[in-house]
Protein backbone atom coordinates (compact mmCIF):
# COMPACT_ATOMS: atom_id res chain seq x y z
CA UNK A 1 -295.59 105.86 -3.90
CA UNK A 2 -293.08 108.17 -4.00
CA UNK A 3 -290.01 108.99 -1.02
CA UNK A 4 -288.14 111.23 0.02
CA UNK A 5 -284.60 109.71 -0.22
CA UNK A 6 -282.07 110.94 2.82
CA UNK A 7 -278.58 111.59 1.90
CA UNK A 8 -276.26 109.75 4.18
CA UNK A 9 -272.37 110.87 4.94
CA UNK A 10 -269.18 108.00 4.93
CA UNK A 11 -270.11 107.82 8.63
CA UNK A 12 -274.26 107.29 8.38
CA UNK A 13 -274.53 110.84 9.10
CA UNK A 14 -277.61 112.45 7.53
CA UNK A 15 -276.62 115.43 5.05
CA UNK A 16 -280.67 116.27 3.95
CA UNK A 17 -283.01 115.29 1.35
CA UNK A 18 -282.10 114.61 -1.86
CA UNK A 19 -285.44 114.67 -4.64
CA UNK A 20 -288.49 112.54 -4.22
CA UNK A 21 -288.27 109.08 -5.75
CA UNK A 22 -290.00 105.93 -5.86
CA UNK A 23 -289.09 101.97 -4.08
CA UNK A 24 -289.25 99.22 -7.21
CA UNK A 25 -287.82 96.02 -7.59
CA UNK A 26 -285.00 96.98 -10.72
CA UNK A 27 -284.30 93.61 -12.21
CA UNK A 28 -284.29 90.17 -11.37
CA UNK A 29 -283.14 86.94 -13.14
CA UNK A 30 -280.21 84.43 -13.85
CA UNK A 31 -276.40 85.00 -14.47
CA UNK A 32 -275.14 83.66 -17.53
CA UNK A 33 -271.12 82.52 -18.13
CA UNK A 34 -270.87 85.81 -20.57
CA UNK A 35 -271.01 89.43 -19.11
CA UNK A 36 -274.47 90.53 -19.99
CA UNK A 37 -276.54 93.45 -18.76
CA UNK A 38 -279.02 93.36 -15.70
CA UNK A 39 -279.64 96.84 -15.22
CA UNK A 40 -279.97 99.08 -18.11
CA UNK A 41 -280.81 103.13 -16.20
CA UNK A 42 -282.86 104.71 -18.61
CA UNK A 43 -283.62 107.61 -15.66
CA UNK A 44 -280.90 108.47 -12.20
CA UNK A 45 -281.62 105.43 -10.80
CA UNK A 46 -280.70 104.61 -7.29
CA UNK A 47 -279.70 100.96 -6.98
CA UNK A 48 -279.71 100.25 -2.91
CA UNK A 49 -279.65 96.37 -3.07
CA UNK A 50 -277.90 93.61 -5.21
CA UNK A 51 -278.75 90.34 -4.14
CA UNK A 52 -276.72 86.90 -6.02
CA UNK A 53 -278.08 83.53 -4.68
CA UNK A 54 -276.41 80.60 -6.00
CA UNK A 55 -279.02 77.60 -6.36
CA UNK A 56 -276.48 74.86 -7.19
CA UNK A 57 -275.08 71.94 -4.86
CA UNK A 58 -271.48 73.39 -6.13
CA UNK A 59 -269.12 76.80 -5.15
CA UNK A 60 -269.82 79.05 -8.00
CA UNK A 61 -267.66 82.46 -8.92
CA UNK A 62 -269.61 84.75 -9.96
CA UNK A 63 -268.55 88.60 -10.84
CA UNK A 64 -270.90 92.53 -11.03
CA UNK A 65 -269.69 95.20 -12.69
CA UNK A 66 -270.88 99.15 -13.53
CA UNK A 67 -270.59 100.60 -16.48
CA UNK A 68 -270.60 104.31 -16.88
CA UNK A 69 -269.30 105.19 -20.33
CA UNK A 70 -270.96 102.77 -22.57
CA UNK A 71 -267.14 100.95 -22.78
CA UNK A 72 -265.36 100.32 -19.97
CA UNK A 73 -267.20 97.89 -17.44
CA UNK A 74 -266.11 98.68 -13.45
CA UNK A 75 -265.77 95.72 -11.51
CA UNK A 76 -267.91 96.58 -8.24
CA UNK A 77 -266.87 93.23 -5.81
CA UNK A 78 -263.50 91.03 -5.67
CA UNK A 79 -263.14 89.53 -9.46
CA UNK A 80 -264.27 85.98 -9.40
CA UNK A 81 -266.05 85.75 -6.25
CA UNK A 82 -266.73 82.50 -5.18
CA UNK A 83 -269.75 82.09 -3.66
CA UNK A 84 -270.51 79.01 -2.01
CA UNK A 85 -273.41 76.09 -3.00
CA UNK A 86 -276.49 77.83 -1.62
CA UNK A 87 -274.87 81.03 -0.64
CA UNK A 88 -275.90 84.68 -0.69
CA UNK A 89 -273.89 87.49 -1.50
CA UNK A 90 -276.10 91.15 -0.47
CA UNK A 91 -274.34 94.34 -1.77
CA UNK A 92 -276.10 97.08 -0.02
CA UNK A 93 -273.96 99.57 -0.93
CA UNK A 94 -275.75 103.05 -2.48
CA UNK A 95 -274.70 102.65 -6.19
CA UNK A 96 -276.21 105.47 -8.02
CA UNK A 97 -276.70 105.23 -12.37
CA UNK A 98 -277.67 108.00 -14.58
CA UNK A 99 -279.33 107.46 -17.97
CA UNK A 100 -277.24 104.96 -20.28
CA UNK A 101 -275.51 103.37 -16.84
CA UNK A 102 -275.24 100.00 -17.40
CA UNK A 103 -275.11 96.88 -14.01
CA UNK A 104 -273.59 93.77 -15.22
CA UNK A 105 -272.89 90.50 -14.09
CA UNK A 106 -271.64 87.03 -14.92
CA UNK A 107 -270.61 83.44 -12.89
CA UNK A 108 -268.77 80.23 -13.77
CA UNK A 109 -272.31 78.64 -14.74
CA UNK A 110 -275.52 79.89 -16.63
CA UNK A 111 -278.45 79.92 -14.78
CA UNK A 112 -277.73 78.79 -11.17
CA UNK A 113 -276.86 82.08 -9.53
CA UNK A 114 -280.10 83.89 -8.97
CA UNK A 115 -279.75 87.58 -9.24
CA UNK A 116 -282.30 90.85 -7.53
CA UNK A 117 -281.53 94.23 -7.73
CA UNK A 118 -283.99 96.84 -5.99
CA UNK A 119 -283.92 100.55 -5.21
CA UNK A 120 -285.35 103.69 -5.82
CA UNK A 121 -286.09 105.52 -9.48
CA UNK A 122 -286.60 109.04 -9.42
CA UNK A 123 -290.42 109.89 -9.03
């Protein structure tokens, strides 16, 4: 169903409605130890929620990048986070792609650290 997506200011101030788009779950799966992609935007895509959970009994680091150009990846947290056995890490920040945008990730370990990424795809 589609939404009508507010514009916030720095401050959580409302600056009006943007275009109508609609609330999916973007991607979901397991980091590998290689930078690989988890969110190819084929269409503006509004990412509003990264979620990493690492699964294993161990500290893990685990890094998420953007990349705008189709080259140069963007680191979007601290490089190397460690995130600790059974931790979250929730980046809630308003990340917006346009077609051929590119969300990447990797950690220390393949497939411990559980990734989700929702949002909001144009309509």
């Amino acid at each position: 169903m589609p939404v009508n997506v507010w514009l916030l200011d720095s401050h959580g101030k409302s600056i009006g409605i943007d275009k109508l788009y609609t609330k999916v779950s973007l991607a979901d799966g397991k980091l590998q130890t290689s930078k690989g992609t988890l969110l190819p935007a084929v269409v503006e895509t509004r990412v509003m929620n990264i979620t990493y959970v690492n699964t294993d009994s161990l500290a893990r680091t685990v890094n998420l990048y953007i990349k705008r150009d189709g080259a140069n990846s963007i680191e979007i947290i601290s490089p190397d986070l460690s995130l600790v056995a059974g931790g979250m890490l929730v980046d809630t920040r308003l990340h917006t792609l346009e077609a051929g945008d590119v969300i990447e990730g990797d950690a220390s370990v393949a497939d411990v650290v559980k990734y989700s990424i929702s949002g909001v795809k144009e309509a």
